[in-house]
PDB file of N, CA and C in Angstrom:
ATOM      1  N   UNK A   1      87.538 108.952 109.602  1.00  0.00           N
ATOM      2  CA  UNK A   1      88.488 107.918 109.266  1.00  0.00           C
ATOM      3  C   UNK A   1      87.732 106.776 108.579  1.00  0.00           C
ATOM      4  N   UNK A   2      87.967 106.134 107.507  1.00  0.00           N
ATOM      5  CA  UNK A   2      87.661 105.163 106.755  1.00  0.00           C
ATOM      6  C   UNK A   2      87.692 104.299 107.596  1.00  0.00           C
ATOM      7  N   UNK A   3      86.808 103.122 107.258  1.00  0.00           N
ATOM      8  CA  UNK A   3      86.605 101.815 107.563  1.00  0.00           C
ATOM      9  C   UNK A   3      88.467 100.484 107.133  1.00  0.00           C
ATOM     10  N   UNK A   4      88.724 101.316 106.208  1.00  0.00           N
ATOM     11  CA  UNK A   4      89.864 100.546 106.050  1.00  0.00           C
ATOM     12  C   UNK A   4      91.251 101.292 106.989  1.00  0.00           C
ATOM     13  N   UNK A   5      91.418 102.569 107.048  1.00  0.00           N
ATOM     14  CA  UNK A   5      92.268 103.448 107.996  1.00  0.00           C
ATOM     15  C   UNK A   5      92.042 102.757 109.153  1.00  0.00           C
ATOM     16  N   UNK A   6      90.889 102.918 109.713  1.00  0.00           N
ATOM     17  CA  UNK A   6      90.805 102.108 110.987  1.00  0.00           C
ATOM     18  C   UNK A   6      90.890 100.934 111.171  1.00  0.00           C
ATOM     19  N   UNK A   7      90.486  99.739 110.092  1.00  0.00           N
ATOM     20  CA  UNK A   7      91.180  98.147 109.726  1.00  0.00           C
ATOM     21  C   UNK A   7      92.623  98.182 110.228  1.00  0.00           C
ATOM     22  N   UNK A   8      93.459  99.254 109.353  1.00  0.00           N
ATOM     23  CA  UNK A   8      94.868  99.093 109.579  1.00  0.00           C
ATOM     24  C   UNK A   8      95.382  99.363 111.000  1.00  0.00           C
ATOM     25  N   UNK A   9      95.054 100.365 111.523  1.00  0.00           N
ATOM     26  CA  UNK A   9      95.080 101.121 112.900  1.00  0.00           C
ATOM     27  C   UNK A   9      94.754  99.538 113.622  1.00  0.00           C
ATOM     28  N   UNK A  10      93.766  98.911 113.664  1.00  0.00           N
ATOM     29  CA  UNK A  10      93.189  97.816 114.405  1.00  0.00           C
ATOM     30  C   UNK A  10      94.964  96.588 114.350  1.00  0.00           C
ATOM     31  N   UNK A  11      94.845  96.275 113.350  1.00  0.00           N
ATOM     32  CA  UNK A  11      95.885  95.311 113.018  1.00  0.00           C
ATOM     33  C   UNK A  11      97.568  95.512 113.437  1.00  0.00           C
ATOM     34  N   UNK A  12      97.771  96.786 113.708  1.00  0.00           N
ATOM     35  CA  UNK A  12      99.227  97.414 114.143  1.00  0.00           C
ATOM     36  C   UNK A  12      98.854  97.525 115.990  1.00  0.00           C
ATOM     37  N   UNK A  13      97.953  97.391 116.647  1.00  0.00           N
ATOM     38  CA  UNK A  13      97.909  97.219 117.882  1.00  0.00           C
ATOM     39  C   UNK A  13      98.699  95.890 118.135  1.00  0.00           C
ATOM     40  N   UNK A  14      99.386  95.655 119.522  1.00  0.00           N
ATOM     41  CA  UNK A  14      99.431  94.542 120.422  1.00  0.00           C
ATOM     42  C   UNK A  14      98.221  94.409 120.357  1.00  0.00           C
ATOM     43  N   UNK A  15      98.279  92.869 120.901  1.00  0.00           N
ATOM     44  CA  UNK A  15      97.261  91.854 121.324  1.00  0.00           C
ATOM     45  C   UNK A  15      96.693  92.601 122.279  1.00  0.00           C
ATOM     46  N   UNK A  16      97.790  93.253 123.176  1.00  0.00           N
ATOM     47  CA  UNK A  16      96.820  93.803 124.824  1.00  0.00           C
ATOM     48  C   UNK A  16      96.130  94.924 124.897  1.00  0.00           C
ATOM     49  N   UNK A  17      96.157  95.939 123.433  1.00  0.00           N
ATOM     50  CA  UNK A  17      95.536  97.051 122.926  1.00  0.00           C
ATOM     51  C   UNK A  17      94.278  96.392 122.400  1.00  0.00           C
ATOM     52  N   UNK A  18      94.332  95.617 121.503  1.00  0.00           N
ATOM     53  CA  UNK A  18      93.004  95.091 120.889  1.00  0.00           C
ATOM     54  C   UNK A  18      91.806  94.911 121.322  1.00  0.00           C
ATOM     55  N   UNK A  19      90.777  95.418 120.985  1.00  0.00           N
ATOM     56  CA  UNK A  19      89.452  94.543 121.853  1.00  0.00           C
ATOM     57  C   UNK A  19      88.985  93.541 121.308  1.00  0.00           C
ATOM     58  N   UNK A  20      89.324  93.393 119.978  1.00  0.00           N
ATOM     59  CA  UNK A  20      89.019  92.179 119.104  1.00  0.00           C
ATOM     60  C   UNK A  20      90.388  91.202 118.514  1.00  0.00           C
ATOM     61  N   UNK A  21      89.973  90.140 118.223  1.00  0.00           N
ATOM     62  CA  UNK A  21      91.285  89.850 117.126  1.00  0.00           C
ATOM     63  C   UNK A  21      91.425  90.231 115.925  1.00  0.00           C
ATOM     64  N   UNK A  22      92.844  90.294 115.622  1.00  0.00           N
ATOM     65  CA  UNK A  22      92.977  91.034 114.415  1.00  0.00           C
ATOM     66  C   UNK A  22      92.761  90.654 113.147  1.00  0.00           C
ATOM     67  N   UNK A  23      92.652  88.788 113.466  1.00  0.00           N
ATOM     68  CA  UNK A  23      92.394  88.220 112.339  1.00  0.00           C
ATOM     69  C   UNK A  23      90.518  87.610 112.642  1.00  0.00           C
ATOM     70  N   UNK A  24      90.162  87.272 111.735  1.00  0.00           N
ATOM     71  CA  UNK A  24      88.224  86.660 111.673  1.00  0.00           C
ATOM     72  C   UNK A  24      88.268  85.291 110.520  1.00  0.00           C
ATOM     73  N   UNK A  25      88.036  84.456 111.188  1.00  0.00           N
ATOM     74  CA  UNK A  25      88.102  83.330 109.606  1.00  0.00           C
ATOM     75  C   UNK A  25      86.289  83.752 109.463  1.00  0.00           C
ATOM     76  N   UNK A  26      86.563  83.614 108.399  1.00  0.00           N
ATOM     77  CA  UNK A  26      85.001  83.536 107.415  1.00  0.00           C
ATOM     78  C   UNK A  26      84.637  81.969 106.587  1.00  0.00           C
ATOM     79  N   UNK A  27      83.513  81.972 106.090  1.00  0.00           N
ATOM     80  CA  UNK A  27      82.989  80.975 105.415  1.00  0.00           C
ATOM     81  C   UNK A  27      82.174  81.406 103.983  1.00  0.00           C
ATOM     82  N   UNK A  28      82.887  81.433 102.958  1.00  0.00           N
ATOM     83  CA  UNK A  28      82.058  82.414 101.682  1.00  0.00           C
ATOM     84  C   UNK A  28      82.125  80.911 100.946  1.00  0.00           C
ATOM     85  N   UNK A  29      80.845  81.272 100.098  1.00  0.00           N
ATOM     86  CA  UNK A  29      80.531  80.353  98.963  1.00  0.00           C
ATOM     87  C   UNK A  29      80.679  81.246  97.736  1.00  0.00           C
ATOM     88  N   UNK A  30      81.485  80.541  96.610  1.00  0.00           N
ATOM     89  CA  UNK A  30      81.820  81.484  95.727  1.00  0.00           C
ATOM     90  C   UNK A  30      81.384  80.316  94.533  1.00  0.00           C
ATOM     91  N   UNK A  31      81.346  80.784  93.067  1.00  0.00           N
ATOM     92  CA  UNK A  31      81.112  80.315  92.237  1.00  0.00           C
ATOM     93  C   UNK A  31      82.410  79.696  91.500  1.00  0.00           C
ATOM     94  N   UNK A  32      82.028  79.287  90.568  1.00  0.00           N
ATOM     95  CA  UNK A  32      83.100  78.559  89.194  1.00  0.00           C
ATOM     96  C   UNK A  32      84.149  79.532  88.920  1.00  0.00           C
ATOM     97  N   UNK A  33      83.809  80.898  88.824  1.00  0.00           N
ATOM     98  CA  UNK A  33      84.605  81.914  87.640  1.00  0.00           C
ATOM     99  C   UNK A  33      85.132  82.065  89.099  1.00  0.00           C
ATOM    100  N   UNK A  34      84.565  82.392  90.404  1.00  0.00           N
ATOM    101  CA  UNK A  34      85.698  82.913  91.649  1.00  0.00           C
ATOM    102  C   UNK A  34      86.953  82.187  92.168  1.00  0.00           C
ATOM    103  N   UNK A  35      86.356  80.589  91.993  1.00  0.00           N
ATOM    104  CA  UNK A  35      87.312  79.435  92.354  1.00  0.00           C
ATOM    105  C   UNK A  35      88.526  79.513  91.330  1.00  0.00           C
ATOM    106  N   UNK A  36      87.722  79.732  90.139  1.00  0.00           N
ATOM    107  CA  UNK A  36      89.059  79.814  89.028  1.00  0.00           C
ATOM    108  C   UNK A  36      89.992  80.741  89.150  1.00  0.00           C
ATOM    109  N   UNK A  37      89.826  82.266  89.818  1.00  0.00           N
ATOM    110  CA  UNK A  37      90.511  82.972  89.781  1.00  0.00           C
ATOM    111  C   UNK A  37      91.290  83.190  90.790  1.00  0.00           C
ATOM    112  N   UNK A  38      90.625  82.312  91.811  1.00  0.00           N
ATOM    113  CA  UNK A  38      91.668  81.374  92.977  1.00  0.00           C
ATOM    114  C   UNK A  38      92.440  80.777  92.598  1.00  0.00           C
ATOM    115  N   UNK A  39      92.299  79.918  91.603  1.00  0.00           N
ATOM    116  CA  UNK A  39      93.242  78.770  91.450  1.00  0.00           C
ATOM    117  C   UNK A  39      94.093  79.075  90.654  1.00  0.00           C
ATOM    118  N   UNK A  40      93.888  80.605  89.789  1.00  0.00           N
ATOM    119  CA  UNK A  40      94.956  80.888  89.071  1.00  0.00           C
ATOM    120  C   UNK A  40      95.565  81.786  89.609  1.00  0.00           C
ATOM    121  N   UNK A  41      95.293  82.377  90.611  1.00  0.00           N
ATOM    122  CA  UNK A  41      96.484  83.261  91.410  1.00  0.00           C
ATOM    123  C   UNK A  41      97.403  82.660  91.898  1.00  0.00           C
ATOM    124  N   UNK A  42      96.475  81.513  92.862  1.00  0.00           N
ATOM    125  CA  UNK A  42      97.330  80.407  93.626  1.00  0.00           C
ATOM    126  C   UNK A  42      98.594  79.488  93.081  1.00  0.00           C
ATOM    127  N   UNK A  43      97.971  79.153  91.509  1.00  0.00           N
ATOM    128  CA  UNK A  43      99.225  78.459  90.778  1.00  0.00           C
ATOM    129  C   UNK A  43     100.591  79.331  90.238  1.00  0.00           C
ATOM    130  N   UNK A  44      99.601  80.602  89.438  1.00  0.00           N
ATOM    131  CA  UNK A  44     100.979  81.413  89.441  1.00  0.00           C
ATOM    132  C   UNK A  44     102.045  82.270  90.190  1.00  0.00           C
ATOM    133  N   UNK A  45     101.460  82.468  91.045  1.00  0.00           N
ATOM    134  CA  UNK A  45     102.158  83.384  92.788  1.00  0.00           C
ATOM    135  C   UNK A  45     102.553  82.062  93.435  1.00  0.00           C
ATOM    136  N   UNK A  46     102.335  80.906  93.287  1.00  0.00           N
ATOM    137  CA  UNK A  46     103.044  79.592  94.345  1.00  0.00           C
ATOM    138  C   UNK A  46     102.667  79.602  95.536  1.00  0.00           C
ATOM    139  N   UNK A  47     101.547  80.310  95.502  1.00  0.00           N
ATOM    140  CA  UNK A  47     100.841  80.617  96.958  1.00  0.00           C
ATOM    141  C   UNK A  47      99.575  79.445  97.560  1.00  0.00           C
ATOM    142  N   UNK A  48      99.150  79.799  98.665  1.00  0.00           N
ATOM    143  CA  UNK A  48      98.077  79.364  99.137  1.00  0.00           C
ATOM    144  C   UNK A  48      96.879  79.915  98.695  1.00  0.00           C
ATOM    145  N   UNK A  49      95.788  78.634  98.557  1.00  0.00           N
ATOM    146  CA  UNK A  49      94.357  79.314  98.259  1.00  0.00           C
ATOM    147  C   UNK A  49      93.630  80.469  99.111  1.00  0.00           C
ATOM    148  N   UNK A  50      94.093  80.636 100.653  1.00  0.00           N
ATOM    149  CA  UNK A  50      93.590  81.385 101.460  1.00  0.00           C
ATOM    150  C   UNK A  50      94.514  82.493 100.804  1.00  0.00           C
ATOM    151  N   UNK A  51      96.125  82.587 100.871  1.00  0.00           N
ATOM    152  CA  UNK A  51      96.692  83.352 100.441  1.00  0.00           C
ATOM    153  C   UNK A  51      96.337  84.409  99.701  1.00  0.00           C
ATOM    154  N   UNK A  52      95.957  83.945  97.906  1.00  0.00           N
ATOM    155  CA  UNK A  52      95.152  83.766  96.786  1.00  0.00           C
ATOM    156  C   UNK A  52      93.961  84.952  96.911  1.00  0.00           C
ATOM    157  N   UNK A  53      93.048  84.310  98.334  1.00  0.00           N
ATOM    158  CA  UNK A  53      91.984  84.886  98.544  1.00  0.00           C
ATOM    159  C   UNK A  53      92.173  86.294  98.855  1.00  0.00           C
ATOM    160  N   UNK A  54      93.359  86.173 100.250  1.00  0.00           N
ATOM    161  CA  UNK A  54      93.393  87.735 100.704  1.00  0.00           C
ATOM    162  C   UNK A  54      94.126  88.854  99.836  1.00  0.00           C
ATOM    163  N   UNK A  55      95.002  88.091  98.506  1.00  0.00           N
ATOM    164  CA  UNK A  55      95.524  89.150  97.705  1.00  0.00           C
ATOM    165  C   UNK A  55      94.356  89.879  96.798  1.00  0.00           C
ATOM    166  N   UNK A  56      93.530  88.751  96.497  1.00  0.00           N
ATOM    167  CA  UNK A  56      92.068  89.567  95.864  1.00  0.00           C
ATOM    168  C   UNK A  56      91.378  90.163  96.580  1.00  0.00           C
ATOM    169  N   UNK A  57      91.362  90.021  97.487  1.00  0.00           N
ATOM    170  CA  UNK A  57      90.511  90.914  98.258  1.00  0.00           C
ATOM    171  C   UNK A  57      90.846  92.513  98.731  1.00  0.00           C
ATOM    172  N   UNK A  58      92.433  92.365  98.753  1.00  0.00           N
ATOM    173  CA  UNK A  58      93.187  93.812  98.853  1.00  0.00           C
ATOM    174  C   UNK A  58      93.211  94.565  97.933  1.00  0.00           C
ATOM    175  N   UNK A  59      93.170  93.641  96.388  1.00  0.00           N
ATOM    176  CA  UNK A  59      93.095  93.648  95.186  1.00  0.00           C
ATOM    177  C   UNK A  59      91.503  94.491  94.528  1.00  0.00           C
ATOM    178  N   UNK A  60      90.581  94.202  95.140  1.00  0.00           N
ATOM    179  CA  UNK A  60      89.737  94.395  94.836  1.00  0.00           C
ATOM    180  C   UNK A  60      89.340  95.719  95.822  1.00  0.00           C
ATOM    181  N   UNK A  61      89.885  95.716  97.062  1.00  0.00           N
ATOM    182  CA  UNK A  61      89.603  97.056  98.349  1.00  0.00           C
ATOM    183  C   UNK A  61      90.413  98.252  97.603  1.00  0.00           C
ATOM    184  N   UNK A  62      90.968  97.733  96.827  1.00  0.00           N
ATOM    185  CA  UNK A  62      92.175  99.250  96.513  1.00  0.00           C
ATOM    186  C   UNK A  62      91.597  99.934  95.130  1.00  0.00           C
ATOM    187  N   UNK A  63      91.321  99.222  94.349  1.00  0.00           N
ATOM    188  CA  UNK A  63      90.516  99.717  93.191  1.00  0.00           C
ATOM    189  C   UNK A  63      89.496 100.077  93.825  1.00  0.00           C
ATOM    190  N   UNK A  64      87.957  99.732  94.791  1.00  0.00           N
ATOM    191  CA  UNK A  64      86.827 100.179  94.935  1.00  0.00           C
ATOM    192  C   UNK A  64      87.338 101.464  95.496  1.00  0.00           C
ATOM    193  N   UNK A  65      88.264 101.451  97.026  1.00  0.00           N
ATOM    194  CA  UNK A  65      88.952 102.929  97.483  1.00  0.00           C
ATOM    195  C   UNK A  65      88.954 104.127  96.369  1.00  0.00           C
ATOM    196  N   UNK A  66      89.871 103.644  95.487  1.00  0.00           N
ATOM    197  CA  UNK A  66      89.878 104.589  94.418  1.00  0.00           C
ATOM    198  C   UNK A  66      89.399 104.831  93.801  1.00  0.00           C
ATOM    199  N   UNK A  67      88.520 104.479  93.353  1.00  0.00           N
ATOM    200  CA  UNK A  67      87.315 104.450  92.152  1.00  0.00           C
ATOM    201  C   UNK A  67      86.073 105.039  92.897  1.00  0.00           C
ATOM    202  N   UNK A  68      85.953 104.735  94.030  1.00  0.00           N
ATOM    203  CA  UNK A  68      84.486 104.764  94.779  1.00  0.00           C
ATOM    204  C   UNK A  68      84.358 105.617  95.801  1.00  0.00           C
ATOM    205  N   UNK A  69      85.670 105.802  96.601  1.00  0.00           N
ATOM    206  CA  UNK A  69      85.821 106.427  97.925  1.00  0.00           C
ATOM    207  C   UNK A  69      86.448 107.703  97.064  1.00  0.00           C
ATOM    208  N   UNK A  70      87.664 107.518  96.483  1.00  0.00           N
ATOM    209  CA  UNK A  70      88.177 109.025  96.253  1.00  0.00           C
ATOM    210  C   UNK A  70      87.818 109.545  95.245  1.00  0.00           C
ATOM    211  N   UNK A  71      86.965 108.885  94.446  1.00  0.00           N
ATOM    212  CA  UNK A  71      86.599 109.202  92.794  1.00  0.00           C
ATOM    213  C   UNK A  71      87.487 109.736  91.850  1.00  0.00           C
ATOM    214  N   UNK A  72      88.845 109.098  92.350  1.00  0.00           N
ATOM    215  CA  UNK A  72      89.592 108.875  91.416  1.00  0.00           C
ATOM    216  C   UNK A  72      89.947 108.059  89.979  1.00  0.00           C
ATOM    217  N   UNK A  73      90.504 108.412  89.038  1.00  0.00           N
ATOM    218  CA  UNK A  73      90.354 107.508  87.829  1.00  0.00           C
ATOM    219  C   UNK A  73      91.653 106.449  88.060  1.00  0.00           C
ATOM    220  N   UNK A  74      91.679 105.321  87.785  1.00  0.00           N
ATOM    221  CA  UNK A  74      92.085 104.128  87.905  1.00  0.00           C
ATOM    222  C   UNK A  74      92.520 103.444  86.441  1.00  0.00           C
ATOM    223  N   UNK A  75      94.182 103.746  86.046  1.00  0.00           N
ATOM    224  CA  UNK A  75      94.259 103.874  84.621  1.00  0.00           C
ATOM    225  C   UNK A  75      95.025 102.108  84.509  1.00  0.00           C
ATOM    226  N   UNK A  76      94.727 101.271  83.664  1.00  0.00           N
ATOM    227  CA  UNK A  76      95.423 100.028  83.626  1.00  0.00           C
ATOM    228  C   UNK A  76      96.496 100.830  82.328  1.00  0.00           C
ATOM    229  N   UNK A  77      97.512 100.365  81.824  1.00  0.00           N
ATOM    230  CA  UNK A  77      98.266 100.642  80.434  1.00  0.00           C
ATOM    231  C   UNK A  77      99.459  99.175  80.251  1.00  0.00           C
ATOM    232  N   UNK A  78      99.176  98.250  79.314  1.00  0.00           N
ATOM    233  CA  UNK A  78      99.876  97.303  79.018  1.00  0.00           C
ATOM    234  C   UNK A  78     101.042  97.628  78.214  1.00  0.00           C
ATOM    235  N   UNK A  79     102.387  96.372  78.485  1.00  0.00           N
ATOM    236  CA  UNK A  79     103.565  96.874  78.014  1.00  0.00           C
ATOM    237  C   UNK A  79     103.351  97.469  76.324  1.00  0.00           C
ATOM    238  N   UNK A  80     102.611  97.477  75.710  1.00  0.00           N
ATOM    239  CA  UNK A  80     102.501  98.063  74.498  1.00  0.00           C
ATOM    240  C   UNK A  80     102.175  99.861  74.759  1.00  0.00           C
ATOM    241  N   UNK A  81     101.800 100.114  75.790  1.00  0.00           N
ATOM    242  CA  UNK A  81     101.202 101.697  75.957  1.00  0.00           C
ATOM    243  C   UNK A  81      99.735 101.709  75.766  1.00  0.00           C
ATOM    244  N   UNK A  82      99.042 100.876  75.643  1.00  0.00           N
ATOM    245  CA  UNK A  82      97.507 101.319  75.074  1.00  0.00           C
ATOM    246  C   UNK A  82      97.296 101.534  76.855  1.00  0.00           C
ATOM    247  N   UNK A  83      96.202 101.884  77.283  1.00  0.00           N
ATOM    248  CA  UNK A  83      95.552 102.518  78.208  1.00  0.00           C
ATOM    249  C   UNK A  83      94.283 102.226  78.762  1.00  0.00           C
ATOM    250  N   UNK A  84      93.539 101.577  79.284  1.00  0.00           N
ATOM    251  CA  UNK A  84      92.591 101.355  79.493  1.00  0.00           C
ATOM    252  C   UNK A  84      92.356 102.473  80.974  1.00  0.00           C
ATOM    253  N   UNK A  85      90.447 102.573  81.038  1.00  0.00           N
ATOM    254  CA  UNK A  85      90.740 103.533  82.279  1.00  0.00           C
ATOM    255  C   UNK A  85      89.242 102.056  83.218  1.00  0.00           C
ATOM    256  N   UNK A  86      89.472 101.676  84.542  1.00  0.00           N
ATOM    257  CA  UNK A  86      88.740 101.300  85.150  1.00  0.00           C
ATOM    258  C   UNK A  86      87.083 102.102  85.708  1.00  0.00           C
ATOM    259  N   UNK A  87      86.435 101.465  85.556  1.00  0.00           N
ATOM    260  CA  UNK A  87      85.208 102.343  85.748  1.00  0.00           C
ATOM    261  C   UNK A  87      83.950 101.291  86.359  1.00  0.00           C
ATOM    262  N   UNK A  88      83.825 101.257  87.969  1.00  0.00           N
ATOM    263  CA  UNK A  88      83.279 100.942  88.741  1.00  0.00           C
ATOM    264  C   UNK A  88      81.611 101.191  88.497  1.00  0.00           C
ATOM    265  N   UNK A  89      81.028 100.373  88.765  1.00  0.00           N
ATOM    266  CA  UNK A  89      79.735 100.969  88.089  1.00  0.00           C
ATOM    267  C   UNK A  89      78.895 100.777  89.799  1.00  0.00           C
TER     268      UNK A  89
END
């Protein structure tokens, strides 16, 4: 079972199942280009900066999953049809 299968499994327990909590605050130092891409999620979603944070971060767990874990190809295609393919290095 994956590290994220079992994340989810962890988080769908009661409190009185848990041995841990389901949530962890952290403390990350991020740069200029990370803050920015905080602040532009945050302004256009109307969301919170923590918000912001955890959509990139799901954002970023679901592409590595696929790209890395299943070695699957990961296709972007904009409303015009062109195609781009993601490629994790």
């Amino acid at each position: 079972m994956s590290k994220r299968d079992k994340a989810l499994l962890e988080s769908q327990r009661t409190p009185a199942e848990s041995p841990r909590p389901v949530t962890r605050r952290i403390n990350v130092a991020v740069n200029a280009l990370m803050l920015a891409a905080i602040d532009r999620i945050s302004e256009r979603e109307q969301i919170t900066m923590t918000e912001a944070v955890r959509r990139l971060i799901a954002y970023g767990d679901f592409v590595y999953e696929t790209t890395k874990v299943r070695h699957a190809t990961l296709t972007v295609r904009n409303p015009e049809g062109d195609e781009r393919e993601v490629v994790m290095l």
